[in-house]
C-alpha atoms as a PDB file:
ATOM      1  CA  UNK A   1      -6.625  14.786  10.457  1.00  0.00           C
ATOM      2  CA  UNK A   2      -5.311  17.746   8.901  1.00  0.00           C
ATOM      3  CA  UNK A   3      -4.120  18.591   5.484  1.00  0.00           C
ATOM      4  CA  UNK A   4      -0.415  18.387   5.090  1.00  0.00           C
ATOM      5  CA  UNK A   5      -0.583  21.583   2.539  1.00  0.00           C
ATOM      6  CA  UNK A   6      -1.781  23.353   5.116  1.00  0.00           C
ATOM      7  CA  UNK A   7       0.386  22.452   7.971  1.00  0.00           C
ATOM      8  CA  UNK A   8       3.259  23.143   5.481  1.00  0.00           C
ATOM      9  CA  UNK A   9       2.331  25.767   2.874  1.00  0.00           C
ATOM     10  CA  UNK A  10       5.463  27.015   2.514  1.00  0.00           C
ATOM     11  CA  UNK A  11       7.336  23.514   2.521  1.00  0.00           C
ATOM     12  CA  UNK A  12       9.590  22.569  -0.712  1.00  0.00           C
ATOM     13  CA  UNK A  13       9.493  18.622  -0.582  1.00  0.00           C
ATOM     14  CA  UNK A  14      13.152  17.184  -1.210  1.00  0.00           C
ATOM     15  CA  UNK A  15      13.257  13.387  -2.243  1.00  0.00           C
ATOM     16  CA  UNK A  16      15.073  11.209  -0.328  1.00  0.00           C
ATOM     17  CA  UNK A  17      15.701   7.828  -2.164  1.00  0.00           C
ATOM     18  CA  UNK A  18      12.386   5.475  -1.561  1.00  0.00           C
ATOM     19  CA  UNK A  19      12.004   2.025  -2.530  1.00  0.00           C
ATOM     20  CA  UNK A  20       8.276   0.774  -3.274  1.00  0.00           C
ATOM     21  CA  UNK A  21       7.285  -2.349  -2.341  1.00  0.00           C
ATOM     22  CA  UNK A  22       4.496  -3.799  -3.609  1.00  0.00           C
ATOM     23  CA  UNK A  23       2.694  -7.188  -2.026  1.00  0.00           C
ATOM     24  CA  UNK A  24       1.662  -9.026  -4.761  1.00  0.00           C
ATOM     25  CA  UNK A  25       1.826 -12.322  -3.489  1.00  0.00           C
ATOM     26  CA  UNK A  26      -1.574 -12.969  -1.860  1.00  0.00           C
ATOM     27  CA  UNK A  27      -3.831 -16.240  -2.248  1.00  0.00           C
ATOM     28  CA  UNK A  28      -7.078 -14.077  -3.747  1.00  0.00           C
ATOM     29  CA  UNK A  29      -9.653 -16.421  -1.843  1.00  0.00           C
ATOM     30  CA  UNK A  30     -12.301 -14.132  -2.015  1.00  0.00           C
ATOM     31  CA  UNK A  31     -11.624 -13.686  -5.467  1.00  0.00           C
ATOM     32  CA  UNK A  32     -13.876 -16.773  -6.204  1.00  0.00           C
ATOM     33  CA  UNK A  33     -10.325 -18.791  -7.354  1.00  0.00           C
ATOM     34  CA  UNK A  34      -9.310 -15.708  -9.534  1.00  0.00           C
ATOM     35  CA  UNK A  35      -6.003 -13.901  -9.652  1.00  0.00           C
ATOM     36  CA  UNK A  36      -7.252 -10.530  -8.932  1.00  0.00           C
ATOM     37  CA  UNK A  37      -3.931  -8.618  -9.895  1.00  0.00           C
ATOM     38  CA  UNK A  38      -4.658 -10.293 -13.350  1.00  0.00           C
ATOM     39  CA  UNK A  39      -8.043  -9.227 -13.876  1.00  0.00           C
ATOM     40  CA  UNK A  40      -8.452  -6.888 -16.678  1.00  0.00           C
ATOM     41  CA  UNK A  41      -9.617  -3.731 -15.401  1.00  0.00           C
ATOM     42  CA  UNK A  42     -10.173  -1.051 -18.071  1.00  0.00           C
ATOM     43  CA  UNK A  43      -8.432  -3.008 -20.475  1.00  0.00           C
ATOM     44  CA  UNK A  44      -5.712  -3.425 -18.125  1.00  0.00           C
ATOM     45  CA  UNK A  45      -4.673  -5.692 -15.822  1.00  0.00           C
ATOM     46  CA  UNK A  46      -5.006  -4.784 -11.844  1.00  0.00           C
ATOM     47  CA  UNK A  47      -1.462  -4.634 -11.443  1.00  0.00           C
ATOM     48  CA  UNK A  48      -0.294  -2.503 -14.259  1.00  0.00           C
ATOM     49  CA  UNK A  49      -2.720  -0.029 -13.423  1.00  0.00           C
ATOM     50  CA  UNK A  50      -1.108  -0.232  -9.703  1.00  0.00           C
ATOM     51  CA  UNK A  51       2.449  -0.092 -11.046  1.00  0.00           C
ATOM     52  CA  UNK A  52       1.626   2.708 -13.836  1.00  0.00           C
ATOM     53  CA  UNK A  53       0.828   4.645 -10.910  1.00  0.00           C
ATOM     54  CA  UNK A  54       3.568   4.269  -9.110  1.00  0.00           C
ATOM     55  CA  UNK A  55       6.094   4.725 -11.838  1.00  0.00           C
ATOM     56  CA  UNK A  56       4.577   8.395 -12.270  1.00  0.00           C
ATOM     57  CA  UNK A  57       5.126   9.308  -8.833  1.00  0.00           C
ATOM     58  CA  UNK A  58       8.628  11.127  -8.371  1.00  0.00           C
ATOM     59  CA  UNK A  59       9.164  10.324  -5.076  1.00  0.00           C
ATOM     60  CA  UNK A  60       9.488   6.896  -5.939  1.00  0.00           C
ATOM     61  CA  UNK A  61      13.278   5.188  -6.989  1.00  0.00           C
ATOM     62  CA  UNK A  62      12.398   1.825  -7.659  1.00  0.00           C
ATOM     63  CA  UNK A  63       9.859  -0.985  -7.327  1.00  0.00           C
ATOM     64  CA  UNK A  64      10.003  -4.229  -6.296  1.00  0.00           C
ATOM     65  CA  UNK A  65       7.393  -6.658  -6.642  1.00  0.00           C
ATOM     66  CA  UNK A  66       7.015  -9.978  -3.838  1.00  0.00           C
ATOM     67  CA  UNK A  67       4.795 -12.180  -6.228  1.00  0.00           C
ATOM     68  CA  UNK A  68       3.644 -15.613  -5.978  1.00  0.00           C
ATOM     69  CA  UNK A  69       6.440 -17.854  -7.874  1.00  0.00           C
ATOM     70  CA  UNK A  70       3.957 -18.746 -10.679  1.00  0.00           C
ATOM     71  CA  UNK A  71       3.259 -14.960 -11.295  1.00  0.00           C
ATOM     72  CA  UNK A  72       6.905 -14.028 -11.306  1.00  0.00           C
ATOM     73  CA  UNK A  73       7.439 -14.211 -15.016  1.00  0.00           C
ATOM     74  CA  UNK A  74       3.860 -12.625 -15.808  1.00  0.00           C
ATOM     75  CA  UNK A  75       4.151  -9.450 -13.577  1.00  0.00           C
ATOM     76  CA  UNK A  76       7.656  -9.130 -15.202  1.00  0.00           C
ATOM     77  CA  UNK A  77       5.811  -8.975 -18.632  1.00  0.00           C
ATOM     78  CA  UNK A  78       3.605  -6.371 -17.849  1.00  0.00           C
ATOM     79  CA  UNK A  79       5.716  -4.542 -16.919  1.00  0.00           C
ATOM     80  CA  UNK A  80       7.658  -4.722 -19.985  1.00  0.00           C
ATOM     81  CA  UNK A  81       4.373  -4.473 -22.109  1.00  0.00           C
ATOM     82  CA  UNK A  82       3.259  -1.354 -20.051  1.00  0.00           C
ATOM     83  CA  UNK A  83       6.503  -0.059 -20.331  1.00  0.00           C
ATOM     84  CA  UNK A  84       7.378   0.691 -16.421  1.00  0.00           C
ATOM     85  CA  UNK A  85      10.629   3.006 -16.213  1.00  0.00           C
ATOM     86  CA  UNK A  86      11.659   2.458 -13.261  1.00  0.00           C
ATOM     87  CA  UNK A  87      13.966  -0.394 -12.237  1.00  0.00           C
ATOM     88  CA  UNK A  88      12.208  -3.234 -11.056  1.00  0.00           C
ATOM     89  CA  UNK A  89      12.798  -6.517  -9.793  1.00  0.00           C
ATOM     90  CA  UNK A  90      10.172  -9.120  -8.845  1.00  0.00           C
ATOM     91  CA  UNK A  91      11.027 -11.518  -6.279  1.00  0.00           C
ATOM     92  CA  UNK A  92       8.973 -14.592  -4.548  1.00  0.00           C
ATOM     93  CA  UNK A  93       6.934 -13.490  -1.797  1.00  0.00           C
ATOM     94  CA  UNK A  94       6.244 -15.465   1.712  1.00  0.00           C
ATOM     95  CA  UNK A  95       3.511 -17.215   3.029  1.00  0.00           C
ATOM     96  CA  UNK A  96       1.982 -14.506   5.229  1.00  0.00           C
ATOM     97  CA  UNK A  97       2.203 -10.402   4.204  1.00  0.00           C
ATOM     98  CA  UNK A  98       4.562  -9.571   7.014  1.00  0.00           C
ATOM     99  CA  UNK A  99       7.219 -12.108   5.418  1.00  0.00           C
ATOM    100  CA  UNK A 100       6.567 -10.972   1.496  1.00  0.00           C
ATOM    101  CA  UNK A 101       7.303  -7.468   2.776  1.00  0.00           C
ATOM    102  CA  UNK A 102      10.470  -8.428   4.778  1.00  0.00           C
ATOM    103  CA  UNK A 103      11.797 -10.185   1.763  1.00  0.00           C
ATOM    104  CA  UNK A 104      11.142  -7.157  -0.485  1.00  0.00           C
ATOM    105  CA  UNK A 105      12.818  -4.857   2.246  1.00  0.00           C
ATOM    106  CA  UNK A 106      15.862  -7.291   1.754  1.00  0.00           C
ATOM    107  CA  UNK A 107      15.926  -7.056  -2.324  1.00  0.00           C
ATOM    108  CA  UNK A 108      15.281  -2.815  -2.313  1.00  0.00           C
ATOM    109  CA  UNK A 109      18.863  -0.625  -2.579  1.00  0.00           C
ATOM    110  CA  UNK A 110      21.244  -0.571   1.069  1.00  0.00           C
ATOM    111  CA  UNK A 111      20.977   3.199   0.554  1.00  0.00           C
ATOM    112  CA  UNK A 112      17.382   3.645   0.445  1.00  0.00           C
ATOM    113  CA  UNK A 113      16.086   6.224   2.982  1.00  0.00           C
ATOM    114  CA  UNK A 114      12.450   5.153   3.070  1.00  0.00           C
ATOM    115  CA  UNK A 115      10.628   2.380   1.806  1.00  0.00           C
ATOM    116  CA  UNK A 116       6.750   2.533   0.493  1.00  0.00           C
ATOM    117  CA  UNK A 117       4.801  -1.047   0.864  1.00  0.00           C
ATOM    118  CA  UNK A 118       1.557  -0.962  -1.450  1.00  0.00           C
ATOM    119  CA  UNK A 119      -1.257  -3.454  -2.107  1.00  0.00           C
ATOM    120  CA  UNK A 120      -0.877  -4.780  -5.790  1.00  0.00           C
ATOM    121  CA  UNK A 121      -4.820  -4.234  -5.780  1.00  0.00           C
ATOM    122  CA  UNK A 122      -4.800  -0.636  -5.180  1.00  0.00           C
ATOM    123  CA  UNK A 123      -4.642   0.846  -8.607  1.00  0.00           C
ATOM    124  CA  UNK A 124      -6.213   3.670  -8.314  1.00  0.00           C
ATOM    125  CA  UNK A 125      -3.883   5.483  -5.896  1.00  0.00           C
ATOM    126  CA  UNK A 126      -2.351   8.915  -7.682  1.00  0.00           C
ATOM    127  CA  UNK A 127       0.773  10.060  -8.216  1.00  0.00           C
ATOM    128  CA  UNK A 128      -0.222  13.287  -6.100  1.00  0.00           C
ATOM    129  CA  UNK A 129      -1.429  11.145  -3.058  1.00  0.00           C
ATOM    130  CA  UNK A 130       2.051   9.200  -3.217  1.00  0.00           C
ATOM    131  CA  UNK A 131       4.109  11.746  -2.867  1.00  0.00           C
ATOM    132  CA  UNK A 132       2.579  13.310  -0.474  1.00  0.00           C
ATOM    133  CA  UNK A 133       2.698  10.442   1.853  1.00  0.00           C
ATOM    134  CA  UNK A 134       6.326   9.925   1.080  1.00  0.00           C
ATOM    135  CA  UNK A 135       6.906  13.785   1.921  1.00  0.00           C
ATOM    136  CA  UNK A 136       5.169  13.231   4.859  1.00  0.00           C
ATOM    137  CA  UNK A 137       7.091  10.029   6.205  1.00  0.00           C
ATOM    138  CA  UNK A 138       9.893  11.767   4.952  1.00  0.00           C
ATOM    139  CA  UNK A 139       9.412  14.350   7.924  1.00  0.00           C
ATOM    140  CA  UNK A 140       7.766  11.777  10.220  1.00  0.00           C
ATOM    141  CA  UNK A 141       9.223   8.794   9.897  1.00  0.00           C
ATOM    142  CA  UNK A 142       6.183   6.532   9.376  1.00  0.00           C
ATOM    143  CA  UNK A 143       3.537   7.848   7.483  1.00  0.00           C
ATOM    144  CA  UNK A 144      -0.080   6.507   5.753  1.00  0.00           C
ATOM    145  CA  UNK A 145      -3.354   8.207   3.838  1.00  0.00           C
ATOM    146  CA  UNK A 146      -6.413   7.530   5.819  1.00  0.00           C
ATOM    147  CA  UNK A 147      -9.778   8.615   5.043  1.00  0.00           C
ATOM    148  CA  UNK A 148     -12.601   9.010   8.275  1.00  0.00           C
ATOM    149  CA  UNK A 149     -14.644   6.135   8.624  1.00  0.00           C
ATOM    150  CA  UNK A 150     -18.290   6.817   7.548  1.00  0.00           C
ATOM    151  CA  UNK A 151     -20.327   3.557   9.484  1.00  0.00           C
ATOM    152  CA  UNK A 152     -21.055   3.267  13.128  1.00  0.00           C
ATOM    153  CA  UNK A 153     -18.385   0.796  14.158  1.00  0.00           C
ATOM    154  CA  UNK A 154     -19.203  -1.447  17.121  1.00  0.00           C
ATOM    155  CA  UNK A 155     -16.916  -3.656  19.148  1.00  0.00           C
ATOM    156  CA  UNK A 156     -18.738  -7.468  19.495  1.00  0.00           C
ATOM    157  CA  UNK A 157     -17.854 -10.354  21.873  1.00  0.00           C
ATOM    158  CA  UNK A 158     -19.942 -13.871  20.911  1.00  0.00           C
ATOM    159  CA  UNK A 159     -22.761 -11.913  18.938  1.00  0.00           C
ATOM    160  CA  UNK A 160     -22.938  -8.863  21.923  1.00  0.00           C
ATOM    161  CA  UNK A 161     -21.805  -5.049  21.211  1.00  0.00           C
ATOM    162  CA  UNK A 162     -19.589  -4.534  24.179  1.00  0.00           C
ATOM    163  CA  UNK A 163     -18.337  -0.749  22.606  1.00  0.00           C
ATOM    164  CA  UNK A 164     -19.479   2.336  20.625  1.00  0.00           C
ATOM    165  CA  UNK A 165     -16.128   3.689  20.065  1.00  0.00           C
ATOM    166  CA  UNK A 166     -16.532   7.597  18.402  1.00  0.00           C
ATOM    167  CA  UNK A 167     -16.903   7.733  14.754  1.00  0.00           C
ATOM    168  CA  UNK A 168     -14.679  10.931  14.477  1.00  0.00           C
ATOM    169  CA  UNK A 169     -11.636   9.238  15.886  1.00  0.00           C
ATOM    170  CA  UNK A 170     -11.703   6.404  13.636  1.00  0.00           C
ATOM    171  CA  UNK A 171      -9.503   6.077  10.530  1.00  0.00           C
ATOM    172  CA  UNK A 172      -9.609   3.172   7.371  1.00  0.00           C
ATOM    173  CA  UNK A 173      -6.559   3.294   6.356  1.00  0.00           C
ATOM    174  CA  UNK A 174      -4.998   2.840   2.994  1.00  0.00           C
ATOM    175  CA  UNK A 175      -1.641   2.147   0.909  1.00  0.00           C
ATOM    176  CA  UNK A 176       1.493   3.486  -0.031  1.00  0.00           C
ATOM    177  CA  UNK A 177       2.394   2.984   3.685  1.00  0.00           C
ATOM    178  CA  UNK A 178       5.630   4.549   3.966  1.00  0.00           C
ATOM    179  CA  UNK A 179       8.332   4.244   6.834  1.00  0.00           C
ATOM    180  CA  UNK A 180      12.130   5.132   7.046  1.00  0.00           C
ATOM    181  CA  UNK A 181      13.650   2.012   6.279  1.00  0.00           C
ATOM    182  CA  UNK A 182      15.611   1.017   9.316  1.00  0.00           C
ATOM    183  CA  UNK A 183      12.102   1.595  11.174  1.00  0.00           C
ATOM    184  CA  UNK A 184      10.215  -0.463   8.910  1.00  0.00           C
ATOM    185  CA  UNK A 185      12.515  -3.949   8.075  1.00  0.00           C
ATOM    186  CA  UNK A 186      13.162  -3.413  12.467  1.00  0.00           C
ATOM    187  CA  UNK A 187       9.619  -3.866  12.971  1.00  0.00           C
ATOM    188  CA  UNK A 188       9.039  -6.259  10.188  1.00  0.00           C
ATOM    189  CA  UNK A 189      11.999  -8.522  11.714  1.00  0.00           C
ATOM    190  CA  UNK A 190      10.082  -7.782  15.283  1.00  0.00           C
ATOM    191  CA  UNK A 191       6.660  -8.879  14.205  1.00  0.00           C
ATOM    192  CA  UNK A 192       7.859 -11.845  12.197  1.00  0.00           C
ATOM    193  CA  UNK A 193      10.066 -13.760  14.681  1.00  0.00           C
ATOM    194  CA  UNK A 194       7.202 -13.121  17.240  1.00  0.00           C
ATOM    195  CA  UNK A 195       4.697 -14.694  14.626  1.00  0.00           C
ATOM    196  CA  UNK A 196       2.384 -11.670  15.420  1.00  0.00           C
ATOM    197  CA  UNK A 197      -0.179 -11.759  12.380  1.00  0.00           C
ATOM    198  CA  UNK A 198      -0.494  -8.250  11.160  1.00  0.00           C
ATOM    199  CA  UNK A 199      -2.889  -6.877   8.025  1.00  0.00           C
ATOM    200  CA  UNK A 200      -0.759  -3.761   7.730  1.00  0.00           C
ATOM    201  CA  UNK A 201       2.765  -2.624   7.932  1.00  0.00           C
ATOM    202  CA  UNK A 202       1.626   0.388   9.958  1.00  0.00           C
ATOM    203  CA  UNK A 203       0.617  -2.475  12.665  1.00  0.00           C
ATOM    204  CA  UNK A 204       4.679  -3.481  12.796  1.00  0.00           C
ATOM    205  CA  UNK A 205       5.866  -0.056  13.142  1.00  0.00           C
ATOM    206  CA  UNK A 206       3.302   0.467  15.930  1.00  0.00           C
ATOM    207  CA  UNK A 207       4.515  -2.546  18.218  1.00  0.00           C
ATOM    208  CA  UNK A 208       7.790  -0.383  18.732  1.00  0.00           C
ATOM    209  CA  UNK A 209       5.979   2.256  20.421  1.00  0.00           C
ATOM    210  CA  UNK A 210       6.265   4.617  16.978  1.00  0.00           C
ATOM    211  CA  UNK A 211       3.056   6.896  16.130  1.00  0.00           C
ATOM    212  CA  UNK A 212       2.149   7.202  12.477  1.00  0.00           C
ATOM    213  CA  UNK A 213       1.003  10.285  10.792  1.00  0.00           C
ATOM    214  CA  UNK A 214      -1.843  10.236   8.842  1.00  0.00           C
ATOM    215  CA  UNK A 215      -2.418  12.083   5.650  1.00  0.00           C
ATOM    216  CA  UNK A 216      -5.656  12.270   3.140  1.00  0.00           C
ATOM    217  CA  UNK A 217      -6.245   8.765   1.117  1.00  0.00           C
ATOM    218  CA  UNK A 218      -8.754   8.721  -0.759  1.00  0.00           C
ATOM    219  CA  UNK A 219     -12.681   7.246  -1.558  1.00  0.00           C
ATOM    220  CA  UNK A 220     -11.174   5.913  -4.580  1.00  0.00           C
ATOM    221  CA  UNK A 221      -7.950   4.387  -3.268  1.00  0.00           C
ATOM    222  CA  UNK A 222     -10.116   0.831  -2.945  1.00  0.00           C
ATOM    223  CA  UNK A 223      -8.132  -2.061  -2.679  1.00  0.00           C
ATOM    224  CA  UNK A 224     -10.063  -4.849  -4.835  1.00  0.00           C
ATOM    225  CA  UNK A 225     -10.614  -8.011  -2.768  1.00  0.00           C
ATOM    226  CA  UNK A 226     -14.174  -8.963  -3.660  1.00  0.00           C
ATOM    227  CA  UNK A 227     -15.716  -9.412  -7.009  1.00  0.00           C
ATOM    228  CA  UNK A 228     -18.006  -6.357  -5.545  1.00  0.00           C
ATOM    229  CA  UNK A 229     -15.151  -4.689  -5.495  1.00  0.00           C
ATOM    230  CA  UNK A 230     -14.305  -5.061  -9.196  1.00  0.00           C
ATOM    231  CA  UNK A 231     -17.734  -3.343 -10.116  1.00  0.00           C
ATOM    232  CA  UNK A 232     -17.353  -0.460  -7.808  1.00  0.00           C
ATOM    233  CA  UNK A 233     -13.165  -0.441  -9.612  1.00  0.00           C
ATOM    234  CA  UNK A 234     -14.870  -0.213 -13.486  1.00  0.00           C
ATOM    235  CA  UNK A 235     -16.975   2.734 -12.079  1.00  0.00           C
ATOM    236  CA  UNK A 236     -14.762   4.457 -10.511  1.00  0.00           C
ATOM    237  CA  UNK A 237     -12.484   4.128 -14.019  1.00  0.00           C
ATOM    238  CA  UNK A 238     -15.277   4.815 -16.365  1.00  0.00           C
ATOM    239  CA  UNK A 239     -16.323   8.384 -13.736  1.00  0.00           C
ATOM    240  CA  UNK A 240     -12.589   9.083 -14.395  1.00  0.00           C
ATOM    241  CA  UNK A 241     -12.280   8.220 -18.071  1.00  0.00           C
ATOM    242  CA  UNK A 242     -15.786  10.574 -18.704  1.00  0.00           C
END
């Protein structure tokens, strides 16, 4: 994967209108029964942490949150309380991710060019990485950081490796996922009537034969799922607070 600075040193981003849609509306099951987007973090709660970023990023327009109808009015505080400029609007989300995004691609402006879908519980994405994801699906039409994949990955059938596929072609990758926005509610619409179950948005795209570019994510663009994962998030504030 190569660095888009480098590819482009020369390149003067322009910003095309991009709506940011952020899936907020999941069930937290391995959250031991907690909302994790309302765990304080910092001080903070998960999701204003996620939403502060994304307000600083200037390639982003507007935000619009697909929550869980009893979190509606509570993500709509915090963002009052941590004072998010940027227009928002906070709608209900579905029952599966493919149909919370979909419904947030409905709600974001007619005359958006390209739509960003985040995790709620990434908050540690940066401004910097945002952007230049946008940038980058800006040129590319679908566009998402990635960082290489440090474990041997093996492909299993009933307990048996069947594969060893090569380390340096595999990819984790992460959120702002970014798409022009005809692309993205198409293969949203695609995926959902064919009740395909997807984890990403990249994996929609994909079904209509599109390639994604990849740019650098980042170690500490974790999405929290785990209560693990809330130990490794304090760290990673407290090494960026010292």
């Amino acid at each position: 994967m190569k660095l888009w600075k480098k590819l482009f040193p020369n390149h003067r981003p322009s910003h095309p209108y991009c709506s940011a849609l952020i899936a907020a509306a999941g069930s937290s099951q391995r959250m031991e029964g907690e909302n994790k987007l309302l765990l304080p973090l910092g001080g903070k709660p998960v999701i204003a942490r996620t939403l502060l970023a994304i307000d600083a990023a200037e390639s982003i327009n507007e935000i619009i949150i697909a929550s869980r109808e009893e979190d509606m009015l509570r993500f709509a505080e915090i963002c009052k309380t941590y004072d998010i400029k940027k227009p928002v609007k906070v709608i209900i989300g579905g029952k599966t991710r493919t149909e919370s995004v979909m419904r947030a691609a409905a709600e974001a402006n007619p005359d958006a060019d390209l739509l960003a879908v985040h995790d709620g519980a990434r908050p540690f994405a940066t401004p910097e990485l945002i952007n230049n994801v946008v940038e980058a699906a800006r040129v590319n039409s679908a566009a998402a950081p990635a960082i290489p994949v440090k474990d041997t990955v093996k492909v299993a059938f009933n307990s048996m490796v069947r594969e060893t596929p090569d380390r340096s072609t595999l990819f984790a990758i992460q959120t702002p996922q970014v798409f022009d926005a005809q692309l993205l509610r198409a293969a949203l619409k695609s995926a959902f009537d064919a009740d395909v179950k997807l984890t990403d948005d990249c994996s929609a795209v994909e079904r209509l034969g599109k390639q994604i570019y990849l740019t650098d994510g980042s170690e500490q663009n974790i999405k929290i799922t785990t209560p693990l994962d809330m130990i490794i998030a304090e760290a990673i504030l407290s090494r960026r607070d010292s």
